[in-house]
Protein backbone atom coordinates (compact mmCIF):
# COMPACT_ATOMS: atom_id res chain seq x y z
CA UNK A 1 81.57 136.15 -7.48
CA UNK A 2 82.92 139.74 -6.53
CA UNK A 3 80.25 139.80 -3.81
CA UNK A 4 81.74 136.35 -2.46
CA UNK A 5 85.50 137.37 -2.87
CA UNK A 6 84.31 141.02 -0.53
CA UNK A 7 82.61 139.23 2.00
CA UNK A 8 85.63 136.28 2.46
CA UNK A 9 88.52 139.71 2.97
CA UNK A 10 85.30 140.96 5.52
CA UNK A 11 85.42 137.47 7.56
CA UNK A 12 89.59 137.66 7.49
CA UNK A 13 89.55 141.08 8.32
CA UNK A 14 87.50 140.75 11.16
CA UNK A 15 89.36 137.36 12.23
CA UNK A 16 92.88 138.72 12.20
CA UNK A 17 91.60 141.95 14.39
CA UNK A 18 89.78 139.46 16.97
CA UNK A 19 93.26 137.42 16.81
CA UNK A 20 94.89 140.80 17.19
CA UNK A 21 93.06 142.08 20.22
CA UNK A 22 93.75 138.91 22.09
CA UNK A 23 97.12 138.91 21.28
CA UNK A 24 98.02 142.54 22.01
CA UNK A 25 96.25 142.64 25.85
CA UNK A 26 97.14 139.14 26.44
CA UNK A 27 93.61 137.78 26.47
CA UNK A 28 94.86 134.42 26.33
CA UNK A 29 97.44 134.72 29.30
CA UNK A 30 95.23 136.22 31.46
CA UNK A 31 92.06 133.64 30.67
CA UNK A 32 95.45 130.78 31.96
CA UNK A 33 96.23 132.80 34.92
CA UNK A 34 92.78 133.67 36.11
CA UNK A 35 90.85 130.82 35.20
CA UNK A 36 92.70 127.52 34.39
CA UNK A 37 95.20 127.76 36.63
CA UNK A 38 93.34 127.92 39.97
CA UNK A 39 90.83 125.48 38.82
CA UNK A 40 93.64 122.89 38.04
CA UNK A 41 95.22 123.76 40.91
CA UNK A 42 92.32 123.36 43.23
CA UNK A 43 91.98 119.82 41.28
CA UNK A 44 95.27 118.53 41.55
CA UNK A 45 95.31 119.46 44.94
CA UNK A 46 92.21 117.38 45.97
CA UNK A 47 93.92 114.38 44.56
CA UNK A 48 94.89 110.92 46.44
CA UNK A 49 97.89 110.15 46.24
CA UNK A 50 100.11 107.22 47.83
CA UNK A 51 102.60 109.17 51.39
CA UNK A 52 106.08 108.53 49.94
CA UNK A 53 107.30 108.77 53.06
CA UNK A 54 105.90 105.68 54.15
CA UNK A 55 107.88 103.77 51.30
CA UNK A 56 110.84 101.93 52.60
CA UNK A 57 114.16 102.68 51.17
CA UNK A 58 116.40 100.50 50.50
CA UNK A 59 119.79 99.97 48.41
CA UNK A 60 119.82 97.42 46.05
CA UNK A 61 123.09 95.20 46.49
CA UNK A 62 122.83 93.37 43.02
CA UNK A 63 122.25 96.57 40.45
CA UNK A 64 123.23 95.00 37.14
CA UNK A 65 122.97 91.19 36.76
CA UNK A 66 126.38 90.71 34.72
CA UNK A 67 129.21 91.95 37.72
């Protein structure tokens, strides 16, 4: 039981200075801003989408049916 009890502290000792090393050089900023970012980027840039400046405007006269 003691030998359990040592080796759980051991796993959350070594979890909370993992944690702590991303947190204190910003591992998980820098993975965002490095990696994700331009990859969504790039993605959302290849995207379809509909030329809004093709869509007519115009003003609706009759904006709420009760006037």
């Amino acid at each position: 039981m003691k030998k359990f009890i040592f080796t759980i502290i051991k796993i959350a000792a070594i979890l909370y200075g993992i944690l702590f090393l991303i947190f204190f050089f910003d591992l998980d900023g820098k993975l965002l801003y490095y990696f994700w970012e331009p990859n969504a980027v790039a993605h959302f840039d290849k995207m379809k989408r509909k030329d809004n400046t093709k869509t007519p405007y115009t003003q609706k006269k009759n904006v709420s049916e009760n006037f």
